[in-house]
Protein backbone atom coordinates (compact mmCIF):
# COMPACT_ATOMS: atom_id res chain seq x y z
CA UNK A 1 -64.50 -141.52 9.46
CA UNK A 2 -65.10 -141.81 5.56
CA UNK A 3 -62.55 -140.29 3.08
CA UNK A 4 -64.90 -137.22 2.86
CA UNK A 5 -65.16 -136.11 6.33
CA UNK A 6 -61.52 -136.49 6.81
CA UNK A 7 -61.14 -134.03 3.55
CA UNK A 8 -63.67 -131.48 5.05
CA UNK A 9 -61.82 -131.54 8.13
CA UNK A 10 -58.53 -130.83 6.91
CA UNK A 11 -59.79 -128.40 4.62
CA UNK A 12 -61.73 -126.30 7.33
CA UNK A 13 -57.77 -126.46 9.12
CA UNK A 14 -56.13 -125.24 6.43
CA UNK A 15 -59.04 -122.40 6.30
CA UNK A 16 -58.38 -121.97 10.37
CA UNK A 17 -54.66 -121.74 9.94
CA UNK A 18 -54.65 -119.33 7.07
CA UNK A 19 -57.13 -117.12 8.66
CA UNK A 20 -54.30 -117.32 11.97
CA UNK A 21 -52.82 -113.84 12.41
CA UNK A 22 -48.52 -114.22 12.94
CA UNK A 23 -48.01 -112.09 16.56
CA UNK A 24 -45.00 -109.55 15.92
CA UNK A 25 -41.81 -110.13 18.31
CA UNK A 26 -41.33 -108.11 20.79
CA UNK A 27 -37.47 -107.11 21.42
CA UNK A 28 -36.21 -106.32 25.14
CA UNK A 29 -33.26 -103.98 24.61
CA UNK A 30 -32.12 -104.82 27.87
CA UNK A 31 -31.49 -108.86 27.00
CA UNK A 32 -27.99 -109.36 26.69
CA UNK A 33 -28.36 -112.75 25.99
CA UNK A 34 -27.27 -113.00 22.20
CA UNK A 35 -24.27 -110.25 23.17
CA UNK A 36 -21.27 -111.25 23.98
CA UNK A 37 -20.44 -110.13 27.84
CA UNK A 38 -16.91 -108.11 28.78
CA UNK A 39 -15.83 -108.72 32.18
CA UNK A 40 -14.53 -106.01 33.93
CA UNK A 41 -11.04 -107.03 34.11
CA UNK A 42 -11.03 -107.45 30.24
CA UNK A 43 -12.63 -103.81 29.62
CA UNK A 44 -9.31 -102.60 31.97
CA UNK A 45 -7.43 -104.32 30.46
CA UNK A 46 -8.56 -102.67 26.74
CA UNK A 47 -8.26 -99.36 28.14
CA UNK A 48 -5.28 -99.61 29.33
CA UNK A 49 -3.68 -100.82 26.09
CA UNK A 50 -5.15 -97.57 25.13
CA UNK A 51 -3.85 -95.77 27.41
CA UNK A 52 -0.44 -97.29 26.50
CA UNK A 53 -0.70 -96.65 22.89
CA UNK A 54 -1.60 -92.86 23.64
CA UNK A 55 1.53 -92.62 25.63
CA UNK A 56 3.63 -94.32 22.64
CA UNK A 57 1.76 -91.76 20.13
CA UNK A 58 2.66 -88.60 22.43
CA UNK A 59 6.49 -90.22 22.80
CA UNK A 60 6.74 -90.77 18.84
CA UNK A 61 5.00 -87.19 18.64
CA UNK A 62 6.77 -85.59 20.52
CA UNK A 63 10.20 -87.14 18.74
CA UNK A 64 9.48 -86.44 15.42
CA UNK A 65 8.78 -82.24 16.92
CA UNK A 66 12.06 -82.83 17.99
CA UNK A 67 13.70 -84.02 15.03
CA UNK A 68 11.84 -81.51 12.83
CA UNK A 69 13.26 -78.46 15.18
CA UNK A 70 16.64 -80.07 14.36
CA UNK A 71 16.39 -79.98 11.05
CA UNK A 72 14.94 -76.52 10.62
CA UNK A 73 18.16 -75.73 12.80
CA UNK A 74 20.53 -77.20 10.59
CA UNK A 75 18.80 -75.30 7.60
CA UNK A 76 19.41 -71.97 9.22
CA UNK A 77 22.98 -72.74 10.39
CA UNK A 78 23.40 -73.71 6.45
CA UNK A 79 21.42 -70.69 5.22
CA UNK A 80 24.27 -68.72 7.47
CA UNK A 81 27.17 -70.64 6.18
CA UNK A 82 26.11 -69.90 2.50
CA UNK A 83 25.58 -66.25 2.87
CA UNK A 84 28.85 -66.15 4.90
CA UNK A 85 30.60 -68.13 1.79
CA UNK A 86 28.87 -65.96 -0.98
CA UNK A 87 30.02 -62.55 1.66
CA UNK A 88 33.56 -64.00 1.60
CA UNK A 89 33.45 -64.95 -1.81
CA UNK A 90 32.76 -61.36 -2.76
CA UNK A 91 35.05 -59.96 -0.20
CA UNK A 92 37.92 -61.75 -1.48
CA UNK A 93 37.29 -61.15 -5.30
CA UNK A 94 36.82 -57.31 -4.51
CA UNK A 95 40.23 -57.32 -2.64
CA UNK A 96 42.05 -59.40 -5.43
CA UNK A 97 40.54 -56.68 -7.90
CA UNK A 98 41.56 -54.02 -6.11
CA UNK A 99 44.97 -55.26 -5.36
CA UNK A 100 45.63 -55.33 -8.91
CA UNK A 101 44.80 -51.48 -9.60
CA UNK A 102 46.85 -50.28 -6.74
CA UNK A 103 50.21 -50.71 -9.12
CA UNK A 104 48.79 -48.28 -11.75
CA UNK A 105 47.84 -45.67 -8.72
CA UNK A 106 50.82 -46.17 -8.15
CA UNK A 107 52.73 -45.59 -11.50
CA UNK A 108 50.21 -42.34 -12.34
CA UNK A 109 50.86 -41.07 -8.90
CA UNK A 110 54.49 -41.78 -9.55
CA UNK A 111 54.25 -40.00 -13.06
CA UNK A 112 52.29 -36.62 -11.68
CA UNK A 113 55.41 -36.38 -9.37
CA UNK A 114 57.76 -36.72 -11.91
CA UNK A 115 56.09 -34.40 -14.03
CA UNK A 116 55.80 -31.43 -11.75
CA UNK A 117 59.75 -32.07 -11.03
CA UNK A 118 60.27 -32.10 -14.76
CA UNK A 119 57.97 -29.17 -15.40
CA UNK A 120 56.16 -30.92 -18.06
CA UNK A 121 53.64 -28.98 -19.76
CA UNK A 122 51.03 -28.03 -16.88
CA UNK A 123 48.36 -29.36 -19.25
CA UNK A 124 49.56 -32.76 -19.11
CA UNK A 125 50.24 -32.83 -15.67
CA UNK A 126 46.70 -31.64 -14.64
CA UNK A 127 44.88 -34.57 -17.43
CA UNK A 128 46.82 -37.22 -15.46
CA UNK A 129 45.84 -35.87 -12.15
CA UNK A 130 41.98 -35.53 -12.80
CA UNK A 131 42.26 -39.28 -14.37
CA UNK A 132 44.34 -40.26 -11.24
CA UNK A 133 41.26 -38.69 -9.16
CA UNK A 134 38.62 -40.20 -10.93
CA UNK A 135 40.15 -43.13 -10.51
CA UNK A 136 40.39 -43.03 -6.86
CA UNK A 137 36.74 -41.95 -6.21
CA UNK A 138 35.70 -45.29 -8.15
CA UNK A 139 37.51 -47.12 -5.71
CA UNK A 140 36.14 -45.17 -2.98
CA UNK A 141 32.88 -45.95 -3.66
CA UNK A 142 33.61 -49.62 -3.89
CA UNK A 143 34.96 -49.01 -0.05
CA UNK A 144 38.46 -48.40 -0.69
CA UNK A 145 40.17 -45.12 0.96
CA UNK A 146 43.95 -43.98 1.23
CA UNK A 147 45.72 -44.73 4.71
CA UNK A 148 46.67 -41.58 6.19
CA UNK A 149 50.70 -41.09 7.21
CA UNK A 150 52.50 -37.70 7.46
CA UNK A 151 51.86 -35.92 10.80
CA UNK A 152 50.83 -39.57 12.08
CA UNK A 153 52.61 -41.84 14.92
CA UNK A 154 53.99 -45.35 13.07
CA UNK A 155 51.46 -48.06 13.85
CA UNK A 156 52.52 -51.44 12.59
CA UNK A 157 48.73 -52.14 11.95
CA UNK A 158 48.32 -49.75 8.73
CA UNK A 159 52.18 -48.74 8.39
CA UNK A 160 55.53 -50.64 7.50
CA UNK A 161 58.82 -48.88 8.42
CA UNK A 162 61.15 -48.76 5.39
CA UNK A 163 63.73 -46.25 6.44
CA UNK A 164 64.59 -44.20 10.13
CA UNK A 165 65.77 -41.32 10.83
CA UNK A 166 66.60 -39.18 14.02
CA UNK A 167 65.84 -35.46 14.43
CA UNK A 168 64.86 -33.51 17.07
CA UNK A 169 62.73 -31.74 14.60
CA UNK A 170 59.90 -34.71 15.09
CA UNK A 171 58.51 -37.27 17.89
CA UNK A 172 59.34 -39.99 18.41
CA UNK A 173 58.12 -42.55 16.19
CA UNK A 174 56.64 -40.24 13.82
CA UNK A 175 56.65 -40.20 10.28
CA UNK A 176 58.16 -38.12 8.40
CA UNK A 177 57.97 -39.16 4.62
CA UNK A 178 56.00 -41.57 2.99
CA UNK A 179 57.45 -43.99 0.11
CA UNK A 180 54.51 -45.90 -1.13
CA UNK A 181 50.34 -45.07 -0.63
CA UNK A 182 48.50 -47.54 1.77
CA UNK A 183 45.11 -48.60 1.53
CA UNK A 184 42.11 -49.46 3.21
CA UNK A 185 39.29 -51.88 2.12
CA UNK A 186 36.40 -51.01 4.37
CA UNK A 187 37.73 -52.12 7.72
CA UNK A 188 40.39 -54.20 6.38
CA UNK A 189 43.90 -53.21 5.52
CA UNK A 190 44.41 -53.79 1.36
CA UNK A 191 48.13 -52.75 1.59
CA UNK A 192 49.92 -51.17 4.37
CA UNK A 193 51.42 -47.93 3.83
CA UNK A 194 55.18 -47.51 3.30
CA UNK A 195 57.07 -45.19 5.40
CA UNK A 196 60.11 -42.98 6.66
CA UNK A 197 59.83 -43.30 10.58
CA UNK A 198 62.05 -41.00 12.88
CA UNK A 199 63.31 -42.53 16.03
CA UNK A 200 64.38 -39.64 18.65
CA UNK A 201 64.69 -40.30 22.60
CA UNK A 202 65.30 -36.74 23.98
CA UNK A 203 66.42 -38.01 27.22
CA UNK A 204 68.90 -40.77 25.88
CA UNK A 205 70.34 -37.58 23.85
CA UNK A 206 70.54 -35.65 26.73
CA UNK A 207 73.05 -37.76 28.44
């Protein structure tokens, strides 16, 4: 074969092989074979480990509900201790105040007796007593109110026996006079009242 026979021969191939048309690929989507296969034990196994870490998510879940209940406990309990505190606080300071006035109801009460025995000028007598009551309706509205005595049966609670008489005239264990104003602060005894107490048993007289 010369040298130009072999060149129109390879040039009528390269013509043939150009004009060749490249066939598309067709893909199976059911071959597996480039995939990587999961056995059935594995794929238990995976969804079991799952299934353990959903257990250890609902135990660490379920803890930190716990602790978070526990805490919004301890902020009520604390909420309550501070309002008890500031309640206290208050309490206290009121019946410190108070404590301190009682002495000079004490002296103007003592002073309006004097004067009427005295018979100071009636004038005098009735500025000191409207001063004496305007005093005592400011501590009445801050919850403070006179303990009540004459006519009364002795009760160690609100009274304190200074003196004791006996007469028939009274009951036993009433009082008969009282020495020194007692107070109440709201519920609370401020100062107990202090008092003349008879002591009278008819029958033991009787005999």
């Amino acid at each position: 074969m010369t040298r130009q026979k072999e060149d129109e021969i390879n040039k009528d191939g390269d013509i043939r092989m150009n004009n060749q048309k490249e066939e598309p690929k067709v893909v199976n989507k059911n071959d597996t074979s480039g995939c990587d296969e999961i056995s059935l034990e594995e794929l238990k196994n995976i969804c079991e480990e799952y299934r353990n870490n959903a257990e250890e998510y609902q135990k660490k879940s379920e803890e930190y509900l716990k602790n978070l209940k526990s805490l919004k406990a301890e902020f009520e309990n604390y909420r309550k201790r501070e309002r008890q505190f500031r309640d206290s606080f208050i309490k206290s300071s009121n019946r410190d105040l108070m404590l301190k006035i009682l002495p000079v109801m004490d002296d103007m009460d003592n002073a309006i007796l004097e004067s009427k025995k005295n018979e100071v000028h009636q004038s005098y007598v009735e500025g000191a007593e409207l001063i004496y009551r305007k005093l005592l309706n400011i501590l009445e509205k801050e919850g403070v109110r006179q303990i009540t005595t004459l006519g009364e049966k002795f009760d160690p609670k609100y009274h304190e026996a200074m003196m004791t008489i006996s007469s028939p005239d009274y009951e036993d264990y009433a009082i008969v006079d009282e020495l020194r104003k007692g107070y109440m602060l709201n519920e609370e005894v401020l100062r107990a009242a202090q008092v003349s107490v008879n002591r009278w048993d008819k029958n033991e007289k009787e005999r």
